[in-house]
C-alpha atoms as a PDB file:
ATOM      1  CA  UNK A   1       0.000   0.000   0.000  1.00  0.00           C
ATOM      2  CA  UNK A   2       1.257   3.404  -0.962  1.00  0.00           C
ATOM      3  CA  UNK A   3       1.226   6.511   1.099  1.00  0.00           C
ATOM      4  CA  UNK A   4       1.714   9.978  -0.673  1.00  0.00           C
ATOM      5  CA  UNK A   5       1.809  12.686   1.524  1.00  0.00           C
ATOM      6  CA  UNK A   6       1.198  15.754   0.017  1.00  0.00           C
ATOM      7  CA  UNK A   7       2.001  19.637   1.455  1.00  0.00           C
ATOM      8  CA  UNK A   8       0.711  22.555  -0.211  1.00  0.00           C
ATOM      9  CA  UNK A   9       3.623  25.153   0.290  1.00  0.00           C
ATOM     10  CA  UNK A  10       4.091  29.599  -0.063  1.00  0.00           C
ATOM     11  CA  UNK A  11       6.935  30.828   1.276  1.00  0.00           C
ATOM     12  CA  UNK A  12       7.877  28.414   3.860  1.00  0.00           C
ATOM     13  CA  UNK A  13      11.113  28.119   3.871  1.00  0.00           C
ATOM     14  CA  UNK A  14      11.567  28.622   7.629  1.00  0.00           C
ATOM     15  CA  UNK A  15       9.477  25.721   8.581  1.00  0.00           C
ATOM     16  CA  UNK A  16       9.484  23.479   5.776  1.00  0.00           C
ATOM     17  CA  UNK A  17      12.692  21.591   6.459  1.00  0.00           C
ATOM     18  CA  UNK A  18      11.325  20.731  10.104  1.00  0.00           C
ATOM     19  CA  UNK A  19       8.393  19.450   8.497  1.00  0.00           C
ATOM     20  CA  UNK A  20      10.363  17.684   6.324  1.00  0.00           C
ATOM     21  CA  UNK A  21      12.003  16.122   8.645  1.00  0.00           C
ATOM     22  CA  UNK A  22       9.411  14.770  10.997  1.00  0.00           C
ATOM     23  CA  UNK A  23       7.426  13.291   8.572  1.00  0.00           C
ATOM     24  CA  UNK A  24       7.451   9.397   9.902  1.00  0.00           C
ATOM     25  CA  UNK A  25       9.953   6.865   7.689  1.00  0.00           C
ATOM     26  CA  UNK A  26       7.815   3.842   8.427  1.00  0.00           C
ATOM     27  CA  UNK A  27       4.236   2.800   9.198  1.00  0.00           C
ATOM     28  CA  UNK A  28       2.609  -0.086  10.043  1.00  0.00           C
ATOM     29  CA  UNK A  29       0.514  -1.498   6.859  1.00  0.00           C
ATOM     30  CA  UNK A  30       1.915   1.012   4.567  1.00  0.00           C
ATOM     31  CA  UNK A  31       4.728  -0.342   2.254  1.00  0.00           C
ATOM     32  CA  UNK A  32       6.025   2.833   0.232  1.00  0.00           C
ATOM     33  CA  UNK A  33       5.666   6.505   1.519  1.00  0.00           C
ATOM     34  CA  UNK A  34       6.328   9.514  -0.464  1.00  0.00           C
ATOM     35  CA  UNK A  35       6.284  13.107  -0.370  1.00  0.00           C
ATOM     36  CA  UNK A  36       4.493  15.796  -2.610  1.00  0.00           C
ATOM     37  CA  UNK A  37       5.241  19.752  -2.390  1.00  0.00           C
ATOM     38  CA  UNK A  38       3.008  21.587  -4.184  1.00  0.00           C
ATOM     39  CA  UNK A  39       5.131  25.085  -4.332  1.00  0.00           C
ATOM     40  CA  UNK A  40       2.384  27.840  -4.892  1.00  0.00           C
ATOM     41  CA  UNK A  41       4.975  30.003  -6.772  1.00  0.00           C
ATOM     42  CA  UNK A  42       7.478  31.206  -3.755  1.00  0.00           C
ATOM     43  CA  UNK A  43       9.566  33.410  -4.218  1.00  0.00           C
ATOM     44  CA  UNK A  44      11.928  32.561  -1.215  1.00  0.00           C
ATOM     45  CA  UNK A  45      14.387  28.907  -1.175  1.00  0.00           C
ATOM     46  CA  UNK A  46      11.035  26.604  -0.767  1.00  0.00           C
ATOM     47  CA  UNK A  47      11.876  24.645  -3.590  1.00  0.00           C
ATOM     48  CA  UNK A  48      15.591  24.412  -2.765  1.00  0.00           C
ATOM     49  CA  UNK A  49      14.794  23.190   0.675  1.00  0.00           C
ATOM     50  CA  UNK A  50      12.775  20.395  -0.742  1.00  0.00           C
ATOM     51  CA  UNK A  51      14.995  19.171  -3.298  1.00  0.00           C
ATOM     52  CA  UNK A  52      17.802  19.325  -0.443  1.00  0.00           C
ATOM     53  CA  UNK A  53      15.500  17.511   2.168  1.00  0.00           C
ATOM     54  CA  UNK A  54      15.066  14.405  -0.539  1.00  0.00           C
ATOM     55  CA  UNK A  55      10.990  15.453  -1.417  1.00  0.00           C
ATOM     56  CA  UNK A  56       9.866  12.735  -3.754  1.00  0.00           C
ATOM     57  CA  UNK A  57       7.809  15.220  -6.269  1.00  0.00           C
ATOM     58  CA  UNK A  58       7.849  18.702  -6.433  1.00  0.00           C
ATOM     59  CA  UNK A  59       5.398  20.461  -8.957  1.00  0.00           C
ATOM     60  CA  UNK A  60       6.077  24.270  -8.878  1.00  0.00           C
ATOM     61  CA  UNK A  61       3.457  26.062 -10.215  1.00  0.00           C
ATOM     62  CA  UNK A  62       3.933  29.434 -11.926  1.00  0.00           C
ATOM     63  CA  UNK A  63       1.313  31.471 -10.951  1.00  0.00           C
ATOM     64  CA  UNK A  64       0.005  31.932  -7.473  1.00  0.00           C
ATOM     65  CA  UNK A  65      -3.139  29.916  -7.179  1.00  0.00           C
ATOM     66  CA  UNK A  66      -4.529  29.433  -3.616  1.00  0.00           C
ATOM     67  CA  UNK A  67      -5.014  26.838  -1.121  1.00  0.00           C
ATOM     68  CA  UNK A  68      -8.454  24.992  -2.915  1.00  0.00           C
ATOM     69  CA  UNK A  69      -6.232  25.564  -6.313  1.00  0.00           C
ATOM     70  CA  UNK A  70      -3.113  23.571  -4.872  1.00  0.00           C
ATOM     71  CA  UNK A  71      -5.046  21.171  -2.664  1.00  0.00           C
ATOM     72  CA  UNK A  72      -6.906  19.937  -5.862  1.00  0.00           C
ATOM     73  CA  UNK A  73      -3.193  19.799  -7.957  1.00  0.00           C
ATOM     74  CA  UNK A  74      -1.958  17.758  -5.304  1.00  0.00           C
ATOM     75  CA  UNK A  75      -4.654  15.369  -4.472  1.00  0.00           C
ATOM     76  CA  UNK A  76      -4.837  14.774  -8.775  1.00  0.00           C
ATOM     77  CA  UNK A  77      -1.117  14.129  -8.792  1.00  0.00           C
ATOM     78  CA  UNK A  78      -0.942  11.883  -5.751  1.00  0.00           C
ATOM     79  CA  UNK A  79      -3.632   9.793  -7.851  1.00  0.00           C
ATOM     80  CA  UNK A  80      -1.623   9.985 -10.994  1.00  0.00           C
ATOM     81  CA  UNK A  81       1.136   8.387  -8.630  1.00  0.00           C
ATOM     82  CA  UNK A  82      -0.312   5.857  -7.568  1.00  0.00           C
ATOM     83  CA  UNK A  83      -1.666   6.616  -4.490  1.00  0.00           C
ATOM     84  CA  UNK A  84      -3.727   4.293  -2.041  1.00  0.00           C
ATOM     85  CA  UNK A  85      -3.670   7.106   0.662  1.00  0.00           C
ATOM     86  CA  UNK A  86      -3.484  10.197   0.812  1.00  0.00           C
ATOM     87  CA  UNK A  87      -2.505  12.728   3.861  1.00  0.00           C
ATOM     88  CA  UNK A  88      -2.824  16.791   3.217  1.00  0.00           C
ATOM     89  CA  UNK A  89      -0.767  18.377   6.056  1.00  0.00           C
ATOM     90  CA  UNK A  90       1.046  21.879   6.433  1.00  0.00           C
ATOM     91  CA  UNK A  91       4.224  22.979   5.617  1.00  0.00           C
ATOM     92  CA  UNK A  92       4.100  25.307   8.701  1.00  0.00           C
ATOM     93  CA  UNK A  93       4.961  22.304  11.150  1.00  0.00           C
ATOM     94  CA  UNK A  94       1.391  22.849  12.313  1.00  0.00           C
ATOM     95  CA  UNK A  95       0.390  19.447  12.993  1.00  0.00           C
ATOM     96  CA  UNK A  96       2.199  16.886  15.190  1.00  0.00           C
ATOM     97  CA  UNK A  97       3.798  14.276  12.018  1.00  0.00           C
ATOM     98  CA  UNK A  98       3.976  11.538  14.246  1.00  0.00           C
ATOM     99  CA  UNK A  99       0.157  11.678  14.162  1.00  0.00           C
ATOM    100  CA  UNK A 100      -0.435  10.870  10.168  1.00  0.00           C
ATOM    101  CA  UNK A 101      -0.159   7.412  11.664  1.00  0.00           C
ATOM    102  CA  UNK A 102      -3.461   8.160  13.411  1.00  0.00           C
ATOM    103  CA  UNK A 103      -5.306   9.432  10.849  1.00  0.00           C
ATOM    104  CA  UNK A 104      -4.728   6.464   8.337  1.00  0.00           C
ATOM    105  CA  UNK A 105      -5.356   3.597  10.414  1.00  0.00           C
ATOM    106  CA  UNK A 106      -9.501   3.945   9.985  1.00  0.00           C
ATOM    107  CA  UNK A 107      -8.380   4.231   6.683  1.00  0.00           C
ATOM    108  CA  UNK A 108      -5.682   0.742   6.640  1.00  0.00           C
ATOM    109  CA  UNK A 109      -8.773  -0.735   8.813  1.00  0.00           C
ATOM    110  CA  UNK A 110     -11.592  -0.088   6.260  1.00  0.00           C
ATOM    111  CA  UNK A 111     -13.089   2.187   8.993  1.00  0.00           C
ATOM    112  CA  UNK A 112     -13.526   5.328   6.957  1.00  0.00           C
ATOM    113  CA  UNK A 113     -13.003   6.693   3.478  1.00  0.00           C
ATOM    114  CA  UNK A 114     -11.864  10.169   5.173  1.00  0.00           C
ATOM    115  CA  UNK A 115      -9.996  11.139   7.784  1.00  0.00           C
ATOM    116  CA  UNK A 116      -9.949  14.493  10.019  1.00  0.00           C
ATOM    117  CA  UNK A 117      -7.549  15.725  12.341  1.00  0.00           C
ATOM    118  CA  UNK A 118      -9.082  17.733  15.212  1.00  0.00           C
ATOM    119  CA  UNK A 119      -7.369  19.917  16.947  1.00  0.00           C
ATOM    120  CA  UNK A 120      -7.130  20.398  20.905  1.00  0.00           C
ATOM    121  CA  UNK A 121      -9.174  24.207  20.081  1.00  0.00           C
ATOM    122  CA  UNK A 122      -9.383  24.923  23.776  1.00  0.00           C
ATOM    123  CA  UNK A 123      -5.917  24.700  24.428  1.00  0.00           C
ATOM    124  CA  UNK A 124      -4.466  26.046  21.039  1.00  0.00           C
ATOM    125  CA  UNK A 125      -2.562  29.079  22.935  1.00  0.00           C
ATOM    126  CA  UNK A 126      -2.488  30.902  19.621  1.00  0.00           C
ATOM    127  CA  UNK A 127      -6.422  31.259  18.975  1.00  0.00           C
ATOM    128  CA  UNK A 128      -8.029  33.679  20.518  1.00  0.00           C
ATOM    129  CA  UNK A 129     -11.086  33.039  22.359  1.00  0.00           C
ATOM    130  CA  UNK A 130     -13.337  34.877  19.943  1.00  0.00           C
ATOM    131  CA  UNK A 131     -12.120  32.552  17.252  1.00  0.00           C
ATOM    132  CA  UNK A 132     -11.996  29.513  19.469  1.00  0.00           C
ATOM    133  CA  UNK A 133     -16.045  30.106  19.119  1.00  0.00           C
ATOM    134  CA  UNK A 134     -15.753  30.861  15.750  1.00  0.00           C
ATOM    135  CA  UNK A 135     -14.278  27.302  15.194  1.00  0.00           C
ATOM    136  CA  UNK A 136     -16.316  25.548  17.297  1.00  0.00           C
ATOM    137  CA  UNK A 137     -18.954  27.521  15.996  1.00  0.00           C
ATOM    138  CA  UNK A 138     -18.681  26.690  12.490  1.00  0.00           C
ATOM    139  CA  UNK A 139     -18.194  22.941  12.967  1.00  0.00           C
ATOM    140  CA  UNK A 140     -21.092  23.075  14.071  1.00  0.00           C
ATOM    141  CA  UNK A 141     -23.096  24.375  11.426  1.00  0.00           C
ATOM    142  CA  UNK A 142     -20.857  21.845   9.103  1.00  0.00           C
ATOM    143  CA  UNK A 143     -21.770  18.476  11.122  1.00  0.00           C
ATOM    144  CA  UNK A 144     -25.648  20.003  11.210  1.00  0.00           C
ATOM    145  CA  UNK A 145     -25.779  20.061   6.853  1.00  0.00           C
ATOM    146  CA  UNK A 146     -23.366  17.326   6.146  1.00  0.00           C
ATOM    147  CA  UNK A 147     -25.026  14.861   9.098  1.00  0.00           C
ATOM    148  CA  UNK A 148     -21.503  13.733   9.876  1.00  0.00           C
ATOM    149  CA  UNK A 149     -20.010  14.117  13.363  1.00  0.00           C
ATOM    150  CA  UNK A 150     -16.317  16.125  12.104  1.00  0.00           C
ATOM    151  CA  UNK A 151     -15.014  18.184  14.995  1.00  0.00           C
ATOM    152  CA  UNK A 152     -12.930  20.224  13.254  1.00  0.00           C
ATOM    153  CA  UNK A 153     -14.219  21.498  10.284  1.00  0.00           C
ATOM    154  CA  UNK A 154     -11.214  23.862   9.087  1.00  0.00           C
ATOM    155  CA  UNK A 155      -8.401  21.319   9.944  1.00  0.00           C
ATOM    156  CA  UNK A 156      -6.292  20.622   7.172  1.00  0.00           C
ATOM    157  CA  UNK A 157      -4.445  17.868   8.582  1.00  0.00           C
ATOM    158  CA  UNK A 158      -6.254  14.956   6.869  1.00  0.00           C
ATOM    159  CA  UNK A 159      -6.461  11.744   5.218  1.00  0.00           C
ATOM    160  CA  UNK A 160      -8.222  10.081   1.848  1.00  0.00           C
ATOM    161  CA  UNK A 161      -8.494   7.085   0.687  1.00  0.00           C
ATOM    162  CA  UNK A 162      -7.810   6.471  -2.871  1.00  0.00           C
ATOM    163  CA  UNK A 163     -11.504   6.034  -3.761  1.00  0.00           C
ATOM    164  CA  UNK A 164     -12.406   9.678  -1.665  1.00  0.00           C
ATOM    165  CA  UNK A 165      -9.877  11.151  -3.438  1.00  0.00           C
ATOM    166  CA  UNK A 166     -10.986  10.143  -6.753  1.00  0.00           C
ATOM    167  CA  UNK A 167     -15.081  11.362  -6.563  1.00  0.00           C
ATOM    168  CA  UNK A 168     -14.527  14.837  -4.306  1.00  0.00           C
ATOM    169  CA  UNK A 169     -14.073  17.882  -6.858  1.00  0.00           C
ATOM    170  CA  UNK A 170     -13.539  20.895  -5.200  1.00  0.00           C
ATOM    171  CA  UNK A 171     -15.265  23.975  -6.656  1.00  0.00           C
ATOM    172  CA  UNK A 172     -14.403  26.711  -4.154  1.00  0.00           C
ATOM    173  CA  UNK A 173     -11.312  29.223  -4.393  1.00  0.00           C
ATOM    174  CA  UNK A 174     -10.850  29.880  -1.274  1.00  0.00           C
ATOM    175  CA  UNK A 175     -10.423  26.722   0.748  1.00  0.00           C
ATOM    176  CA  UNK A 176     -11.388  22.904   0.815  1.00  0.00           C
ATOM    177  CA  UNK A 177     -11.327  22.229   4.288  1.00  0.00           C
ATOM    178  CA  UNK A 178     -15.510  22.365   4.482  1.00  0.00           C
ATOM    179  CA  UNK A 179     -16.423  21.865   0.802  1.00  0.00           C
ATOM    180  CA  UNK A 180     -15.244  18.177   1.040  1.00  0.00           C
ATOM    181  CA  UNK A 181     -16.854  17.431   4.165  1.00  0.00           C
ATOM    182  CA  UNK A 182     -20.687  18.531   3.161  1.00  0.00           C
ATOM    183  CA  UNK A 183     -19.760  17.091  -0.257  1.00  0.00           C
ATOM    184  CA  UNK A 184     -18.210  13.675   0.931  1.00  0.00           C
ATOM    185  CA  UNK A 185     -21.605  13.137   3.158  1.00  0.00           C
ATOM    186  CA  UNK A 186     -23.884  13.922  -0.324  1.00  0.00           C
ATOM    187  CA  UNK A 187     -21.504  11.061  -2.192  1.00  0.00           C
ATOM    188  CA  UNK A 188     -21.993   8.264   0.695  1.00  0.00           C
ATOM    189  CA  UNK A 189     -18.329   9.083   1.680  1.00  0.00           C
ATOM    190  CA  UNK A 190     -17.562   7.672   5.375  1.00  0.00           C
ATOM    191  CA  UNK A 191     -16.355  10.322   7.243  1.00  0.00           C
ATOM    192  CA  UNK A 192     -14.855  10.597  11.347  1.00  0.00           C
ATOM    193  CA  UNK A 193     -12.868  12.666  13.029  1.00  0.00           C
ATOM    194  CA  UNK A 194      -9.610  12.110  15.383  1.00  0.00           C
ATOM    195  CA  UNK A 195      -7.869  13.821  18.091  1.00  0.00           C
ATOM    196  CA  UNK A 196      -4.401  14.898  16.750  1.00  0.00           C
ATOM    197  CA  UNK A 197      -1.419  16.788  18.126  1.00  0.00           C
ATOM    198  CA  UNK A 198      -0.432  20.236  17.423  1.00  0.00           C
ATOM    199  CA  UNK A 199       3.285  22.161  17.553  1.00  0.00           C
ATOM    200  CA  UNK A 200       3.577  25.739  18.486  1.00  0.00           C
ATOM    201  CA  UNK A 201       2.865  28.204  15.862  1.00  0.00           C
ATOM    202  CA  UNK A 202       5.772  29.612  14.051  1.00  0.00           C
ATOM    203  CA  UNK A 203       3.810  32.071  11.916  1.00  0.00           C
ATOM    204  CA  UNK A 204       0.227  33.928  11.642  1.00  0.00           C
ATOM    205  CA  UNK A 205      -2.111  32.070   9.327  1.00  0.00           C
ATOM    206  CA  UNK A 206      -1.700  32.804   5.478  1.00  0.00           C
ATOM    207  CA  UNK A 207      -5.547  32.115   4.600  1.00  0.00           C
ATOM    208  CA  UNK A 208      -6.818  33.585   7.896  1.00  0.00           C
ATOM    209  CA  UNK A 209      -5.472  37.027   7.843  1.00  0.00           C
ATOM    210  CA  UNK A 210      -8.826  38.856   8.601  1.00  0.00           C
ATOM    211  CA  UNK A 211     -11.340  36.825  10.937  1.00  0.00           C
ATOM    212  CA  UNK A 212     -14.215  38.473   9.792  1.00  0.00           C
ATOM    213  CA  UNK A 213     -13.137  38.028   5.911  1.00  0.00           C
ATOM    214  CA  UNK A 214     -12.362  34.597   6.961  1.00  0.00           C
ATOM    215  CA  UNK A 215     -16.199  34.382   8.246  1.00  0.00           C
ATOM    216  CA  UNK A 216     -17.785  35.692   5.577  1.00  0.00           C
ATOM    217  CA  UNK A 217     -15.946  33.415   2.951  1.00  0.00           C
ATOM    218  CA  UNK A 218     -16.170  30.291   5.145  1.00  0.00           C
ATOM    219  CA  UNK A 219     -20.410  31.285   5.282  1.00  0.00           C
ATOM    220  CA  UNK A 220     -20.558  31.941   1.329  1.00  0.00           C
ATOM    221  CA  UNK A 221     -19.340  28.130   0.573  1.00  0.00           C
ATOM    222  CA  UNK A 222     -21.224  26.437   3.023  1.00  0.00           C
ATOM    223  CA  UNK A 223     -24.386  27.979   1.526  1.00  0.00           C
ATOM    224  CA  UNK A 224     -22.820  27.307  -1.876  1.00  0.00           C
ATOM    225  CA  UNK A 225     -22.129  23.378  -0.771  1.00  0.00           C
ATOM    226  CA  UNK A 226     -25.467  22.968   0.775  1.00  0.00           C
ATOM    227  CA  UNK A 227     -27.004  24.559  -2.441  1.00  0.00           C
ATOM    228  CA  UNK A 228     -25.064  22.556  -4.759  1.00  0.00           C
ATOM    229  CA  UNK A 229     -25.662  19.097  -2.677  1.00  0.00           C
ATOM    230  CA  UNK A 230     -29.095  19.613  -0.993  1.00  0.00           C
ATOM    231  CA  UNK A 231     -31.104  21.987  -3.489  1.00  0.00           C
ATOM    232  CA  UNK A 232     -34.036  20.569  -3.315  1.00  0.00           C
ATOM    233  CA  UNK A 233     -33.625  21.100   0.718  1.00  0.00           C
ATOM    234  CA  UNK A 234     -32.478  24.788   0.368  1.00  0.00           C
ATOM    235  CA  UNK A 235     -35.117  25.819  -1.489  1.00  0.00           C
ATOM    236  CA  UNK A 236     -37.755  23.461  -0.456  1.00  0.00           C
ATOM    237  CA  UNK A 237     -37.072  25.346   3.379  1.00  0.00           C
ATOM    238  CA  UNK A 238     -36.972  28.913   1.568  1.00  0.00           C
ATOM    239  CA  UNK A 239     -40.346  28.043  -0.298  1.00  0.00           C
ATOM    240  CA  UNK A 240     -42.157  26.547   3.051  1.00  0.00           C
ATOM    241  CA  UNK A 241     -41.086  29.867   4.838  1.00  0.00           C
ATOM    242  CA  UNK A 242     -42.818  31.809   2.300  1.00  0.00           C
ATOM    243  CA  UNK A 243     -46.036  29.945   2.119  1.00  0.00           C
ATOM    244  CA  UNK A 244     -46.359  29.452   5.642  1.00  0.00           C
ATOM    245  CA  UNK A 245     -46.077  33.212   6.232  1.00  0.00           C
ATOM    246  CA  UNK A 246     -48.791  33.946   3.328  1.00  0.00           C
ATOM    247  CA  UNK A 247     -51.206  31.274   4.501  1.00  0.00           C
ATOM    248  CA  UNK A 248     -51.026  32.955   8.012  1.00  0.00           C
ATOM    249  CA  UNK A 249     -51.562  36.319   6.629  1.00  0.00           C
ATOM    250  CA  UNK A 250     -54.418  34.991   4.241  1.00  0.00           C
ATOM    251  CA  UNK A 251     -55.765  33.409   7.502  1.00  0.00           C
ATOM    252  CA  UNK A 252     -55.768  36.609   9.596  1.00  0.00           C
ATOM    253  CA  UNK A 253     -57.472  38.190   6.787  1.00  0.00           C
ATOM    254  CA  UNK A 254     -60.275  35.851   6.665  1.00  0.00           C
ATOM    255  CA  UNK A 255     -60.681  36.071  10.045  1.00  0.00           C
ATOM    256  CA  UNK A 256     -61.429  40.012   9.992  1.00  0.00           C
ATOM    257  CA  UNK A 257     -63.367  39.254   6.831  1.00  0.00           C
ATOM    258  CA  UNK A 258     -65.833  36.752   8.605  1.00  0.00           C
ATOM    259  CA  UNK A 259     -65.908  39.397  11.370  1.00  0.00           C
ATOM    260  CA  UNK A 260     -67.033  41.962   9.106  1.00  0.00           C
ATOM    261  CA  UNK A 261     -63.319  43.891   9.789  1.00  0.00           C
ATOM    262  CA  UNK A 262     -62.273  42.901   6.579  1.00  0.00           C
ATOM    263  CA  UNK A 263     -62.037  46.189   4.756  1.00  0.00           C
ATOM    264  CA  UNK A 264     -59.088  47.446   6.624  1.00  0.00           C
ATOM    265  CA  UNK A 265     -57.164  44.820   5.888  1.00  0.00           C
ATOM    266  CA  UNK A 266     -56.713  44.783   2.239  1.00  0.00           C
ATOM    267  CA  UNK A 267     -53.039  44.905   2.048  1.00  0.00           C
ATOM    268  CA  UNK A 268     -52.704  41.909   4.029  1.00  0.00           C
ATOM    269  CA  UNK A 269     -54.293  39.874   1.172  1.00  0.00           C
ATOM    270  CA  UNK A 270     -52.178  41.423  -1.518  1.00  0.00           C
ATOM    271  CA  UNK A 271     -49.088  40.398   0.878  1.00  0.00           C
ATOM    272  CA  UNK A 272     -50.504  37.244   1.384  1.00  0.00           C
ATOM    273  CA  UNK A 273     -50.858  36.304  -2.226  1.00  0.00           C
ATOM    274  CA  UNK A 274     -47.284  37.470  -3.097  1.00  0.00           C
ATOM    275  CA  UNK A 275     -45.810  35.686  -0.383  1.00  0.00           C
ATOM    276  CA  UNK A 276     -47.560  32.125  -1.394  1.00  0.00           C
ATOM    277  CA  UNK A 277     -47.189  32.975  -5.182  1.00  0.00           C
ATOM    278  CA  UNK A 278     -43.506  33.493  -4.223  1.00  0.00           C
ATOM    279  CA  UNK A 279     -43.124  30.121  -2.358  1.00  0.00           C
ATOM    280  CA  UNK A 280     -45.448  27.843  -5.152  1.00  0.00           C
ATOM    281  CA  UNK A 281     -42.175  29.287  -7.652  1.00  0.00           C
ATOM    282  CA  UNK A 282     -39.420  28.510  -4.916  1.00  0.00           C
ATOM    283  CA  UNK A 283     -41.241  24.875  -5.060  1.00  0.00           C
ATOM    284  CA  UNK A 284     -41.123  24.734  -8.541  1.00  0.00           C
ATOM    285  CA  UNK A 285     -37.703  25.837  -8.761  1.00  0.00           C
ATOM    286  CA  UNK A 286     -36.441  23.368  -5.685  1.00  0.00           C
ATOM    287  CA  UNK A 287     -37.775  20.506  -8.297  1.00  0.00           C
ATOM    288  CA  UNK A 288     -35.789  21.787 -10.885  1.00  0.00           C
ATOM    289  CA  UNK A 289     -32.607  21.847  -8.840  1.00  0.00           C
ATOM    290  CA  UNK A 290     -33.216  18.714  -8.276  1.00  0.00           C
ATOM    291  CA  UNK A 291     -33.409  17.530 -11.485  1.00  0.00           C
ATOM    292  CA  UNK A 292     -30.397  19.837 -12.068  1.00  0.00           C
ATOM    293  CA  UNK A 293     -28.270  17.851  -9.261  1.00  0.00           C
ATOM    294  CA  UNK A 294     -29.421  14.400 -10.731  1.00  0.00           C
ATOM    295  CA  UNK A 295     -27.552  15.445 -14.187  1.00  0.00           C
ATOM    296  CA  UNK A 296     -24.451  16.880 -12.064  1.00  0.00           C
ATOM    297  CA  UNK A 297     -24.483  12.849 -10.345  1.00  0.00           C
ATOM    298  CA  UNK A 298     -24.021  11.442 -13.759  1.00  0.00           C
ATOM    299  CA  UNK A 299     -21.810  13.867 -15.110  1.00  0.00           C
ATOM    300  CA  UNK A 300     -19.490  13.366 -11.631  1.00  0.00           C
ATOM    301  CA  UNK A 301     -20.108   9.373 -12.716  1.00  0.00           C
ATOM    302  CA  UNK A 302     -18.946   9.758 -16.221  1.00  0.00           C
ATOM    303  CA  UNK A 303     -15.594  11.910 -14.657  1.00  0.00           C
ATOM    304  CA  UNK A 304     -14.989   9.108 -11.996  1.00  0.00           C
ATOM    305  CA  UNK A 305     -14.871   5.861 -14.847  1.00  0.00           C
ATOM    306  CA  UNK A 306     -12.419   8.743 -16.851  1.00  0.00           C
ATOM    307  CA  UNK A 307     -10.353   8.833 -14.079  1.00  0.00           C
ATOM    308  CA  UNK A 308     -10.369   5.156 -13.201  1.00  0.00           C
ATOM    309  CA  UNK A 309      -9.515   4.933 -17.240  1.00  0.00           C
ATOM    310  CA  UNK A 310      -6.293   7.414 -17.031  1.00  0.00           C
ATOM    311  CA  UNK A 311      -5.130   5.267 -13.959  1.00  0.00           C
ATOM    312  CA  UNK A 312      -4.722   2.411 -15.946  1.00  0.00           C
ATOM    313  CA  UNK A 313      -2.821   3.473 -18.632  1.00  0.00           C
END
């Protein structure tokens, strides 16, 4: 069985020989292990470091593309490889290495298709404790969509099998962490989370650099994810909201009507009848959706037996 693990990489050429470095020689049930940088166009001695610290496969990419961008490069190239496992961790040093053991065993076991490292949040000394909600927080929100029970939704430090690898497409520029989570639930993918090991922090976060930015992206793709895997469910809730709120205010007015109070209350009908006309078209457009995500299933299908195809050559 062969183990690529793969680090996206910007300017880290403080931290990525120690990363280098601890990454484990040997594991139990794995027979080869590799290393992938992904270099995100540095401009500092990133790539020199890896080809002095013996990195397998380097791509370096020539314009700067992002963390999704990279994290999709990598996880394609690891497959091209020949990968039956797959571990994404950080070139900071972040994550404890002696821990990728941890994360693939569910995976050597048959146990789970993906793999999440969760972090100790409450005693991360770096996170403040406004963002130690925020985390906790958004986890949330992710295991309430995606019905799985991940407790760290933004951890990076993570594991795929070859199979999870192979169906997740990630969509989103900004970051993969809680894409693949709502979008492994929506493709059957078996999904549990880990308690893992963390080493100081030698730098501030390169994605996070503004909380508040950081909210309002991580908000846009979970409403993008849950659109693009549950529309009939997004808009299905959206068009229920709207009818119940007309049928209540068509009931109110028929209540003044059969009290003879009626003619005051005029407006309340004309609301009424938008808000219900409103909904019947959010219905109508939830089916649609529906029939919309059926054709992106197939279409996902026909890209899976391509890839399976490419493999073999």
């Amino acid at each position: 069985m062969k183990l690529i693990i793969q680090i996206p990489c910007y300017n880290e050429e403080e931290t990525l020989a120690k990363t280098l470095s601890e990454l484990p020689k040997h594991i139990d049930g794995i027979d080869i292990i590799e290393t992938l940088v992904i270099d995100d166009c540095s401009n500092d001695k990133s790539i020199d470091i890896a080809n002095w610290n013996g990195v397998n496969h380097i791509i370096k990419l020539k314009k700067h593309t992002g963390l999704a961008g990279v994290f999709k490069i990598g996880i394609n190239e690891a497959l091209n490889l020949g990968a039956d496992i797959i571990v994404n961790t950080d070139a900071d040093n972040q994550y404890c290495a002696d821990d990728i053991e941890t994360i693939i065993k569910p995976i050597i076991s048959n146990q789970a298709d993906i793999v999440i490292g969760a972090r100790p949040i409450e005693s991360v000394k770096s996170f403040s404790t406004f963002k130690k909600c925020i985390q906790k927080f958004g986890s949330f929100i992710v295991r309430l969509l995606s019905s799985t029970n991940v407790q760290d939704a933004p951890s990076g430090f993570r594991a795929f099998s070859k199979y999870a690898a192979s169906v997740l497409n990630v969509f989103d520029n900004y970051t993969y962490t809680l894409e693949t989570i709502i979008q492994a639930q929506a493709k059957g993918l078996r999904v549990i989370s880990v308690p893992i090991r963390v080493n100081e922090v030698t730098r501030k976060s390169k994605l996070v650099k503004n909380l508040f930015q950081y909210i309002k992206n991580s908000a846009f793709t979970i409403i993008r994810m849950f659109i693009i895997y549950r529309p009939f469910r997004f808009f299905a809730i959206i068009a229920s909201i709207f009818l119940l709120l007309g049928l209540i205010l068509g009931f109110r007015f028929l209540y003044y009507y059969m009290t003879g109070f009626g003619t005051g209350h005029v407006q309340s009908l004309i609301l009424a009848s938008i808000l219900i006309l409103t909904g019947f078209h959010l219905g109508i457009f939830a089916i649609l959706a529906d029939l919309l995500s059926i054709n992106r299933k197939l279409s996902e299908d026909i890209q899976l037996r391509l890839k399976k195809l490419e493999n073999k050559r």
